[in-house]
PDB file of N, CA and C in Angstrom:
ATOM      1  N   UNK A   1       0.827  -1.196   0.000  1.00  0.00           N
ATOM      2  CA  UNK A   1       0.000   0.000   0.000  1.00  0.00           C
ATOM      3  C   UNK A   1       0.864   1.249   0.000  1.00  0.00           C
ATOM      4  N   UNK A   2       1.948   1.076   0.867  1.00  0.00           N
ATOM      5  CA  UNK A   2       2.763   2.451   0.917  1.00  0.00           C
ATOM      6  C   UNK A   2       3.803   2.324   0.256  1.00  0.00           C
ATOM      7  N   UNK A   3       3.950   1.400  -1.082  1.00  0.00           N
ATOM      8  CA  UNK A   3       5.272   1.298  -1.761  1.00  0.00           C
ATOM      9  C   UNK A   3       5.238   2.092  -3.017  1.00  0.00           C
ATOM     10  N   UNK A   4       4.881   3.309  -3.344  1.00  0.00           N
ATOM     11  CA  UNK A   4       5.035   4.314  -4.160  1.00  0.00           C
ATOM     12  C   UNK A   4       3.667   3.664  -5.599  1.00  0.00           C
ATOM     13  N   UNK A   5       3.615   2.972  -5.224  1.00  0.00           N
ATOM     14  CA  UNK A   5       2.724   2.034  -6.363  1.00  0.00           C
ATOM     15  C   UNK A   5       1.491   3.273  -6.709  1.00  0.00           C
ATOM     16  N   UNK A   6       0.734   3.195  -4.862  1.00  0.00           N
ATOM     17  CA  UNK A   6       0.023   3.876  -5.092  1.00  0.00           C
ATOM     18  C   UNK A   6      -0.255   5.269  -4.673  1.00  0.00           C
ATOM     19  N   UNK A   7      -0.606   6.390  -5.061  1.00  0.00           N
ATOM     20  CA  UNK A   7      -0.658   7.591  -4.121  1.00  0.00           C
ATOM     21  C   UNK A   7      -1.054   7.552  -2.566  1.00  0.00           C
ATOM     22  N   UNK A   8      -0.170   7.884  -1.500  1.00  0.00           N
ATOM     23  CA  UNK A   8      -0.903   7.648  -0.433  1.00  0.00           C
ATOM     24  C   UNK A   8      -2.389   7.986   0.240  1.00  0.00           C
ATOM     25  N   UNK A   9      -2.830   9.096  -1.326  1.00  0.00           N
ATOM     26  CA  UNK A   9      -4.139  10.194  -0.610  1.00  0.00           C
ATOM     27  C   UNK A   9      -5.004   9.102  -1.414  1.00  0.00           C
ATOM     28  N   UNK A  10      -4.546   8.232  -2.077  1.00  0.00           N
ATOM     29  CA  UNK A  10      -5.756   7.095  -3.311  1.00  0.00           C
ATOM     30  C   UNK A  10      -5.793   5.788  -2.346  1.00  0.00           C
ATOM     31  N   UNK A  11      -4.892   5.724  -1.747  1.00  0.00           N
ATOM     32  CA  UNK A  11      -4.848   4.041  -0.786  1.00  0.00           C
ATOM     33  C   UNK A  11      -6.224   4.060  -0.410  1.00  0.00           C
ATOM     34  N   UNK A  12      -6.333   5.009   1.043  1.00  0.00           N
ATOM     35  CA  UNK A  12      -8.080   4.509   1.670  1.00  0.00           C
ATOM     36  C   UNK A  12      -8.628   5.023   0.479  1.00  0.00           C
ATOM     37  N   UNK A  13      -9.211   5.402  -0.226  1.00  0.00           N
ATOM     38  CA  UNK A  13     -10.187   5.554  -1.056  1.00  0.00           C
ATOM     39  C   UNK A  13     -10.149   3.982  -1.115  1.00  0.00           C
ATOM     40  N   UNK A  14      -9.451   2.725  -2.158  1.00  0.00           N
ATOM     41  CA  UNK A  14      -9.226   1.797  -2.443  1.00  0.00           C
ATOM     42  C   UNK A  14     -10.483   1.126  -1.849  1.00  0.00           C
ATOM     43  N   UNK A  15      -9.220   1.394  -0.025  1.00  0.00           N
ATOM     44  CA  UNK A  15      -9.718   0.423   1.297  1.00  0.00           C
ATOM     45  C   UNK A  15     -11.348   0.356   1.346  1.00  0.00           C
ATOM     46  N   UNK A  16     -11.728   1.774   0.932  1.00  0.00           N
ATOM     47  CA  UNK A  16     -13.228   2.162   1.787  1.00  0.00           C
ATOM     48  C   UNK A  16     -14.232   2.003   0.542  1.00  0.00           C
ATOM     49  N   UNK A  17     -13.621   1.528  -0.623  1.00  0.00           N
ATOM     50  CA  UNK A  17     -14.411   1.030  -1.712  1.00  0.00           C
ATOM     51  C   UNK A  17     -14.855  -0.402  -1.941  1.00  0.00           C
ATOM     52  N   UNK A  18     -13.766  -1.160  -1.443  1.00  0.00           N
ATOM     53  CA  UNK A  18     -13.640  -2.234  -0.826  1.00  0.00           C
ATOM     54  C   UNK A  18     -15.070  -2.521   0.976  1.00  0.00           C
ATOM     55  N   UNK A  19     -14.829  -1.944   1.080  1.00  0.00           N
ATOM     56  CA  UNK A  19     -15.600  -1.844   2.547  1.00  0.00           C
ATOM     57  C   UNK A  19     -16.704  -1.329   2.503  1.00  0.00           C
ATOM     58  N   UNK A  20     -17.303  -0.758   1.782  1.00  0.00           N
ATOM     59  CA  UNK A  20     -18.709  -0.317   1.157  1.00  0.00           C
ATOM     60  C   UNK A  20     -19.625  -1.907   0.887  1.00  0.00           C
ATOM     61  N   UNK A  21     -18.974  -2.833   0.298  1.00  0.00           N
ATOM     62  CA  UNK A  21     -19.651  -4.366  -0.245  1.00  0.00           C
ATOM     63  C   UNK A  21     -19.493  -5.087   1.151  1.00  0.00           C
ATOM     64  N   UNK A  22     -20.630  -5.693   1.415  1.00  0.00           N
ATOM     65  CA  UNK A  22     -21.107  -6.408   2.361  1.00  0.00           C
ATOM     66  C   UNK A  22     -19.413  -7.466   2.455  1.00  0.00           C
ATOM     67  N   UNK A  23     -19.755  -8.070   1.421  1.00  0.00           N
ATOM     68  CA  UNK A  23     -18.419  -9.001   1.268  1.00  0.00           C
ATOM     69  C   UNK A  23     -17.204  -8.498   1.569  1.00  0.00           C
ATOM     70  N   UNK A  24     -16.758  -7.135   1.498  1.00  0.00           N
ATOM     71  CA  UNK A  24     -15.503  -6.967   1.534  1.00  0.00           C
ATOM     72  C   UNK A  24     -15.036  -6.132   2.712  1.00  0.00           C
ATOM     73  N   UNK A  25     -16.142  -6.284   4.116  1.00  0.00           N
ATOM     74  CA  UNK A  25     -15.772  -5.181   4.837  1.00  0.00           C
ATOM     75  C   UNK A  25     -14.697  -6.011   5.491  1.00  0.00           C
ATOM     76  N   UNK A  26     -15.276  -7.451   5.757  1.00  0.00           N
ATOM     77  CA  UNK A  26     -13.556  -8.044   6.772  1.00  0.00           C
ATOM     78  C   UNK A  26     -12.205  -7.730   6.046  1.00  0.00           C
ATOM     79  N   UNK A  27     -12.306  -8.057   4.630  1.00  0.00           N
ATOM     80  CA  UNK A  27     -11.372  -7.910   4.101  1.00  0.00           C
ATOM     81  C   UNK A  27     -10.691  -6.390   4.356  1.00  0.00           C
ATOM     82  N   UNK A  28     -11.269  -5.629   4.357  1.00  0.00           N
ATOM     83  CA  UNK A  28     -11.013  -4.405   3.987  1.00  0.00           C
ATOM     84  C   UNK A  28     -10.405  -4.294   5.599  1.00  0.00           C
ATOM     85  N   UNK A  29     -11.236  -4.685   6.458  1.00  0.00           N
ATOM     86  CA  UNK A  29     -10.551  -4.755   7.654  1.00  0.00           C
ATOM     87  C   UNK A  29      -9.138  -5.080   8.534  1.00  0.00           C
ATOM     88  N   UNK A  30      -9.385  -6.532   7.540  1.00  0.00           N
ATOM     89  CA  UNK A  30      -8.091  -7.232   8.047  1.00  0.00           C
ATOM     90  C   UNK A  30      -6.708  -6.553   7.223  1.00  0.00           C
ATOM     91  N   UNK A  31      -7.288  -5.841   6.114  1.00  0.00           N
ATOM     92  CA  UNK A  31      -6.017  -5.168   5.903  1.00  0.00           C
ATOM     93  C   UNK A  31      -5.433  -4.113   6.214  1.00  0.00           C
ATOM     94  N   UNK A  32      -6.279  -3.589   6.723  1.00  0.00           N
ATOM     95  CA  UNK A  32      -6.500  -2.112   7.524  1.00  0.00           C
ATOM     96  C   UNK A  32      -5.277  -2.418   9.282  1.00  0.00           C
ATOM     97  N   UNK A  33      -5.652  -3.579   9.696  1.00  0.00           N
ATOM     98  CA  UNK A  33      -4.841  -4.013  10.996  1.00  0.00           C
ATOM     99  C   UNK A  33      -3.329  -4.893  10.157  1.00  0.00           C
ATOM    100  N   UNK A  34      -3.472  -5.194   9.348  1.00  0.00           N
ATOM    101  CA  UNK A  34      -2.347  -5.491   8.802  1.00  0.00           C
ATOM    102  C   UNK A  34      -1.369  -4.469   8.482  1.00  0.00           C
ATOM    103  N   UNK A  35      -1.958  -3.370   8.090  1.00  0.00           N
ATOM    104  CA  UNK A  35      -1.244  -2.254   7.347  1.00  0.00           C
ATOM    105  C   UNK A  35      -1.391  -1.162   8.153  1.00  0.00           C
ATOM    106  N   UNK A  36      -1.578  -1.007   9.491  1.00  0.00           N
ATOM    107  CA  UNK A  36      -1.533  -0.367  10.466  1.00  0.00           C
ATOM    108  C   UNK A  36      -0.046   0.272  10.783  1.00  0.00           C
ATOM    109  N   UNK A  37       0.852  -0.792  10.795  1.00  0.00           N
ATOM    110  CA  UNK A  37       1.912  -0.169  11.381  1.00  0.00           C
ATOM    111  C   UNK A  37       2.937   0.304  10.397  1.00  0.00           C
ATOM    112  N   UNK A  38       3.192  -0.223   9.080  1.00  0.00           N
ATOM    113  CA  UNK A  38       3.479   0.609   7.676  1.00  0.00           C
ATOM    114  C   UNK A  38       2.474   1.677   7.533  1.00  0.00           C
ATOM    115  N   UNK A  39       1.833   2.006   8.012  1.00  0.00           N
ATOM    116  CA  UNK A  39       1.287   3.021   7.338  1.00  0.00           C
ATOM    117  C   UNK A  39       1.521   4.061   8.715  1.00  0.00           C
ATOM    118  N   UNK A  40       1.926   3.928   9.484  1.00  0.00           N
ATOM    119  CA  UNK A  40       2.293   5.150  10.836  1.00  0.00           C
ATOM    120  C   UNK A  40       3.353   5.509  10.934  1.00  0.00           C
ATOM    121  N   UNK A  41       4.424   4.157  10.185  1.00  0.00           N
ATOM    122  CA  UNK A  41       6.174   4.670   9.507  1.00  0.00           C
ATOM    123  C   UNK A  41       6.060   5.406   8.611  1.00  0.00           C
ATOM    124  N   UNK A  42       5.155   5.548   7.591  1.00  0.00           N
ATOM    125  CA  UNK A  42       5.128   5.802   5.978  1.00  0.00           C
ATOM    126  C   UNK A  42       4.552   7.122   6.785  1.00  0.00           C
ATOM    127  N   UNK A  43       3.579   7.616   7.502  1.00  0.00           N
ATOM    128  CA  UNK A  43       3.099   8.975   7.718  1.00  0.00           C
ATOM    129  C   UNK A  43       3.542   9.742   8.617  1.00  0.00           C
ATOM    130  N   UNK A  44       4.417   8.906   9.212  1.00  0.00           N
ATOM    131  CA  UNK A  44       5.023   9.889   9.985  1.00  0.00           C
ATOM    132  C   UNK A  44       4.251   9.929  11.521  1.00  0.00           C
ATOM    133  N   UNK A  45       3.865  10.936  12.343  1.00  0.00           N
ATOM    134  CA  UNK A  45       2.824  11.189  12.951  1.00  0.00           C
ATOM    135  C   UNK A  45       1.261  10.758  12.884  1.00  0.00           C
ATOM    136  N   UNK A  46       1.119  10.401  12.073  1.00  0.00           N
ATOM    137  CA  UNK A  46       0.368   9.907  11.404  1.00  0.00           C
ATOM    138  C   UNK A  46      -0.802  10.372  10.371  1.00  0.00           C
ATOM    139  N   UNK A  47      -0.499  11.140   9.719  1.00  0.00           N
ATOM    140  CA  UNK A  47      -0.571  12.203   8.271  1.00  0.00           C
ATOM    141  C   UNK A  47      -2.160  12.361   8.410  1.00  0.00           C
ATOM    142  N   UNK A  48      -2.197  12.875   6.746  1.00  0.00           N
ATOM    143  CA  UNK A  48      -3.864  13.217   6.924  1.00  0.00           C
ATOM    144  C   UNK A  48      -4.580  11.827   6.891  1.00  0.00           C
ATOM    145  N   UNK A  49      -4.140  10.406   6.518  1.00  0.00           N
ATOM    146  CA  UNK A  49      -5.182   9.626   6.619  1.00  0.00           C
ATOM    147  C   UNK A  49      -5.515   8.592   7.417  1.00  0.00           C
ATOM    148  N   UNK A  50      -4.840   9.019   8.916  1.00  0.00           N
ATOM    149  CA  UNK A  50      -4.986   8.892  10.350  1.00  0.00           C
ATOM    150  C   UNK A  50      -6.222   8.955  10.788  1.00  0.00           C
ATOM    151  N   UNK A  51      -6.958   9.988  10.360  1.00  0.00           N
ATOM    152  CA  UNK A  51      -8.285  10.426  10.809  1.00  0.00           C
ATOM    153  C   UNK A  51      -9.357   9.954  10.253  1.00  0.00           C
ATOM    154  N   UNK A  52      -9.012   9.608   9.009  1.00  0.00           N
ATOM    155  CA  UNK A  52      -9.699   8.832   7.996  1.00  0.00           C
ATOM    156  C   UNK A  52     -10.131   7.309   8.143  1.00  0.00           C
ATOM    157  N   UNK A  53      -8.855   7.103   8.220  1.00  0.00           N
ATOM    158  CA  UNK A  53      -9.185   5.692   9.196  1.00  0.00           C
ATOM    159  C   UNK A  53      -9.669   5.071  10.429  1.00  0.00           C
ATOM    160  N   UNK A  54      -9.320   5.955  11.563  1.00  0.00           N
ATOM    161  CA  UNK A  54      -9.682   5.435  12.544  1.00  0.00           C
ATOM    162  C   UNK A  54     -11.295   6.081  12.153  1.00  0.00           C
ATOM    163  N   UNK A  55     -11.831   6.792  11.346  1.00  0.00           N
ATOM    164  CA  UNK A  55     -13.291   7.043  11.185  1.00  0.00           C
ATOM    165  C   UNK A  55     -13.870   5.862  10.788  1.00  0.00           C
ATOM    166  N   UNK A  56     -13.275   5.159  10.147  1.00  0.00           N
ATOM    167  CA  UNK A  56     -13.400   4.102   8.909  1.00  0.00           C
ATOM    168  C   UNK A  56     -13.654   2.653  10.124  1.00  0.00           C
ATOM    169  N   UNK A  57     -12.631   3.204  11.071  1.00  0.00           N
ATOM    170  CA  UNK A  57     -12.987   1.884  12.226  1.00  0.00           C
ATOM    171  C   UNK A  57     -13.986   2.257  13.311  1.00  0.00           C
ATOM    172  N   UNK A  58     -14.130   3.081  13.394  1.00  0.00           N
ATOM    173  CA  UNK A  58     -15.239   3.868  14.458  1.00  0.00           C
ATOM    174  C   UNK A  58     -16.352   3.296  14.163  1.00  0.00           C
ATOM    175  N   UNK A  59     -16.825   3.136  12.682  1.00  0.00           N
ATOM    176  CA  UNK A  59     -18.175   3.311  11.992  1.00  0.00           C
ATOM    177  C   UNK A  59     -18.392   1.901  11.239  1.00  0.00           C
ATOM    178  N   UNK A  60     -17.696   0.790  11.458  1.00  0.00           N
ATOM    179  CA  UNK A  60     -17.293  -0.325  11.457  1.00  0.00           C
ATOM    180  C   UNK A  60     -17.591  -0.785  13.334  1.00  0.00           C
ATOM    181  N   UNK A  61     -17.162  -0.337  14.264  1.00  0.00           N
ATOM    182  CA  UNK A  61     -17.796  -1.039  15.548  1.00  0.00           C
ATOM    183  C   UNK A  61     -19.301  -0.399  15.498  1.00  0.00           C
ATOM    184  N   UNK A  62     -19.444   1.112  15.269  1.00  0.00           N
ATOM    185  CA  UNK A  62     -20.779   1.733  15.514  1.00  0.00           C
ATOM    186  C   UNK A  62     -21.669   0.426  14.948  1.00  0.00           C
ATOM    187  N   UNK A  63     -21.153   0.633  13.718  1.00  0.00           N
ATOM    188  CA  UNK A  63     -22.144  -0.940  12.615  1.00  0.00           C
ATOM    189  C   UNK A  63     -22.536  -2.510  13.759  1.00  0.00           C
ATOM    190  N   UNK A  64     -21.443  -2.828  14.428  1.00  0.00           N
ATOM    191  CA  UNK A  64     -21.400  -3.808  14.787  1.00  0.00           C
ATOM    192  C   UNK A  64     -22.197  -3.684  15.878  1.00  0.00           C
ATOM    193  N   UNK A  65     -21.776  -2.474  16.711  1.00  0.00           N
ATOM    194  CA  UNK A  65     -22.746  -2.237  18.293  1.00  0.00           C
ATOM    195  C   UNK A  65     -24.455  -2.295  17.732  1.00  0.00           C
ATOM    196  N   UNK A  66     -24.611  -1.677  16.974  1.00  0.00           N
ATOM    197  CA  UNK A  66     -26.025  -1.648  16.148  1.00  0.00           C
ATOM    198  C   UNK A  66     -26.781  -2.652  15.661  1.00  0.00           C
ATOM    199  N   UNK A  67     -25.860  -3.549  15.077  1.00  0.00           N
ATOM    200  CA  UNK A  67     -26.802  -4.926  14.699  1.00  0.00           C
ATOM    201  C   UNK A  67     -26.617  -5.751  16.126  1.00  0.00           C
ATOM    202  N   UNK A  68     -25.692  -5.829  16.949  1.00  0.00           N
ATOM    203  CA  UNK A  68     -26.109  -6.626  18.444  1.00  0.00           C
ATOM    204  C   UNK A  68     -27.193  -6.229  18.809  1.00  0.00           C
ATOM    205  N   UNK A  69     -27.341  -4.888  18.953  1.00  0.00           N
ATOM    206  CA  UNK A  69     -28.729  -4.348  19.643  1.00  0.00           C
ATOM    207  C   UNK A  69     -30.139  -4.497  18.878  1.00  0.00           C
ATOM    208  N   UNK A  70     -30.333  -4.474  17.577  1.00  0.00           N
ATOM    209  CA  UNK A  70     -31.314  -5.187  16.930  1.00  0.00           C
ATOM    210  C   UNK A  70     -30.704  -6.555  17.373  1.00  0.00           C
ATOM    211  N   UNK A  71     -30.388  -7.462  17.288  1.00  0.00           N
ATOM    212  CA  UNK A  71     -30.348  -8.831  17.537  1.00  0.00           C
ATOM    213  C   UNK A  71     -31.070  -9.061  19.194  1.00  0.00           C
ATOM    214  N   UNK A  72     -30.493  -8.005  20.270  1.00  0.00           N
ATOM    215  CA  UNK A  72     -30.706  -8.503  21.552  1.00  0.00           C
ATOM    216  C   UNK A  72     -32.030  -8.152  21.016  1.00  0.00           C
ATOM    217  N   UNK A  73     -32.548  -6.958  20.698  1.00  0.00           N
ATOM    218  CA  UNK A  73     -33.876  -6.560  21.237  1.00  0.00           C
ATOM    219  C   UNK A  73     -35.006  -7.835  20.611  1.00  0.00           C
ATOM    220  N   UNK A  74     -34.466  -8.371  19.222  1.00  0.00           N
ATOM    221  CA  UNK A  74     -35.173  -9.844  18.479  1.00  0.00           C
ATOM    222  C   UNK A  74     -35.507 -10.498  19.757  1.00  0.00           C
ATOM    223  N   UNK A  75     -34.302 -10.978  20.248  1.00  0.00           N
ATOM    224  CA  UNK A  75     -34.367 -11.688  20.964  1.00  0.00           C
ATOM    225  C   UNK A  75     -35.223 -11.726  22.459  1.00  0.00           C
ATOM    226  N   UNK A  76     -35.190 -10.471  22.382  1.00  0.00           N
ATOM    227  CA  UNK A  76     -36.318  -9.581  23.647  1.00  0.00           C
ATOM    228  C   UNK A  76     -38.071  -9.962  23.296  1.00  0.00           C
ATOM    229  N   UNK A  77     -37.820  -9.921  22.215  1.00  0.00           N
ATOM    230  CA  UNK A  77     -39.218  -9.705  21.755  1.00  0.00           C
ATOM    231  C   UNK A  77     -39.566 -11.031  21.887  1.00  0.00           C
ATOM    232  N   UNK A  78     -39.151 -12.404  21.143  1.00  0.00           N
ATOM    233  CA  UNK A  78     -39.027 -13.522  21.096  1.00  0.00           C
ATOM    234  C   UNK A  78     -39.423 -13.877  22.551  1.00  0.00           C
ATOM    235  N   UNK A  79     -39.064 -13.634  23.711  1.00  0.00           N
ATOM    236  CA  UNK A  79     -38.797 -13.797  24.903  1.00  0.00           C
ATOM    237  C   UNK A  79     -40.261 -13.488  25.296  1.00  0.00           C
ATOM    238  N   UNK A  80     -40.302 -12.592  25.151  1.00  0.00           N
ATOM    239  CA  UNK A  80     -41.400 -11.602  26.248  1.00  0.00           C
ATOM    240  C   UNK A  80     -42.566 -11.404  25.526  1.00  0.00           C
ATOM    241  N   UNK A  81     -42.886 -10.894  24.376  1.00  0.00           N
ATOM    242  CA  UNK A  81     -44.042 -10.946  23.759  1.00  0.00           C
ATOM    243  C   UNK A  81     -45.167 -11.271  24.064  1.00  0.00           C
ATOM    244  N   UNK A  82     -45.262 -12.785  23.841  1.00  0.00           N
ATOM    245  CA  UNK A  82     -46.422 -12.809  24.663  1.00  0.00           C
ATOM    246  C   UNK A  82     -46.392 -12.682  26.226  1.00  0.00           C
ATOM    247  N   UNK A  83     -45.685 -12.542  26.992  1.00  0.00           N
ATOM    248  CA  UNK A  83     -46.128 -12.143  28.539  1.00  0.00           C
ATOM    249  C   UNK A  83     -46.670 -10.766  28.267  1.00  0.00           C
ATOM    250  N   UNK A  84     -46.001  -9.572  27.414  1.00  0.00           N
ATOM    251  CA  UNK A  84     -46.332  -8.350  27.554  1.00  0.00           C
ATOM    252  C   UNK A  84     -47.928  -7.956  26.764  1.00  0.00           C
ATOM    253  N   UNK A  85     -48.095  -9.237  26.041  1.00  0.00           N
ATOM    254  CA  UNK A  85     -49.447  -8.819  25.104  1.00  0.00           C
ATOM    255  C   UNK A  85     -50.677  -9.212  26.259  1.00  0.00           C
ATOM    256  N   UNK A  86     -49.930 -10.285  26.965  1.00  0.00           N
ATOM    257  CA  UNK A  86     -50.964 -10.962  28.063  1.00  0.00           C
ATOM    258  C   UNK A  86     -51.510 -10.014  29.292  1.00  0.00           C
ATOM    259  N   UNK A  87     -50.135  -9.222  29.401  1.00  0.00           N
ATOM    260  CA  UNK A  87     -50.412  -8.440  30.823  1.00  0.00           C
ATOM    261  C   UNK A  87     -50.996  -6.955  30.360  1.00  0.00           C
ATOM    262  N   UNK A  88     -50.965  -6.390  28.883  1.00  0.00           N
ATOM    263  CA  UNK A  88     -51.683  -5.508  28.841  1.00  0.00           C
ATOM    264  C   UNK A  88     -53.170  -5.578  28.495  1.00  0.00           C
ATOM    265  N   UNK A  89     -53.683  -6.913  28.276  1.00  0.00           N
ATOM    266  CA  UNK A  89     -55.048  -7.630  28.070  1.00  0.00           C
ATOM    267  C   UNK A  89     -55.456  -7.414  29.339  1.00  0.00           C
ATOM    268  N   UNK A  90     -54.472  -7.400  30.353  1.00  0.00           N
ATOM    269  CA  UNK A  90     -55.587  -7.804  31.999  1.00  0.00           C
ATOM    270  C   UNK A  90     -55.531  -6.741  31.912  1.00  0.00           C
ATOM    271  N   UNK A  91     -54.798  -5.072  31.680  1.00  0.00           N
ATOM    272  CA  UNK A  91     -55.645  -3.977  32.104  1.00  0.00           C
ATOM    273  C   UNK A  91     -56.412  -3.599  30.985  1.00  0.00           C
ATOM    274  N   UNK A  92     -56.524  -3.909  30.023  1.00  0.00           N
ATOM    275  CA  UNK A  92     -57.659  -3.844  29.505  1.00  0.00           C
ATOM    276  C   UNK A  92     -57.011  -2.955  27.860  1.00  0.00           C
ATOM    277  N   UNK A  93     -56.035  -3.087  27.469  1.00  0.00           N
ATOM    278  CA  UNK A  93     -55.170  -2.224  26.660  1.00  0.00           C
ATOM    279  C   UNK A  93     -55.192  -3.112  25.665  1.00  0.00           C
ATOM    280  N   UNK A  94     -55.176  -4.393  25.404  1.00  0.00           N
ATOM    281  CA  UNK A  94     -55.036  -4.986  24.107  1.00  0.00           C
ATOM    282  C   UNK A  94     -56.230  -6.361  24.527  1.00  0.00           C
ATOM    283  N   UNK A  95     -56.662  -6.180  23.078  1.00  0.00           N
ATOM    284  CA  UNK A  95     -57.497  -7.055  22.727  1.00  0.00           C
ATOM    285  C   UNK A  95     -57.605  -8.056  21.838  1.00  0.00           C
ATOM    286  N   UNK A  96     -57.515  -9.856  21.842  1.00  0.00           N
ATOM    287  CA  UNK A  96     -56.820 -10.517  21.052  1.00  0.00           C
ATOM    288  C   UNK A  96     -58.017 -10.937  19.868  1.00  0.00           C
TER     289      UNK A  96
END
């Protein structure tokens, strides 16, 4: 990635084109932690696409925290449903 091949400001573009397709976000991932530490030699401090990336991983867990929580709440519903349809029947709120 940082061997002159490609422009360093075109690399994440690549990465995050790659990571857009359902299929290619691990990928895009696992190269992202692969190429972590060449790419903090290659920038120095860690240049303009420091910020870029760790956005790129931010919004990649956000994704992940988000579908757990639809999953728990499935699973909430699955659970409880009918107790909660039952107990708002006894005050008189739903009617089957």
């Amino acid at each position: 990635m940082f061997s002159g091949d490609i422009r360093s400001q075109d690399a994440l573009g690549i990465v995050q084109y790659v990571a857009q397709n359902p299929a290619g976000r691990s990928v895009a991932w696992q190269f992202i932690r692969d190429s972590w530490t060449p790419y903090l030699t290659a920038a120095g401090d860690g240049g303009p696409l420091c910020s870029r990336i760790l956005t790129l991983a931010r919004c990649a867990r956000a994704s992940q925290a988000a579908l757990e929580s639809v999953r728990s709440n499935i699973r909430w519903m699955d659970n409880n449903y009918a107790i909660v349809q039952q107990w708002l029947a006894t005050l008189g709120y739903y009617k089957a």
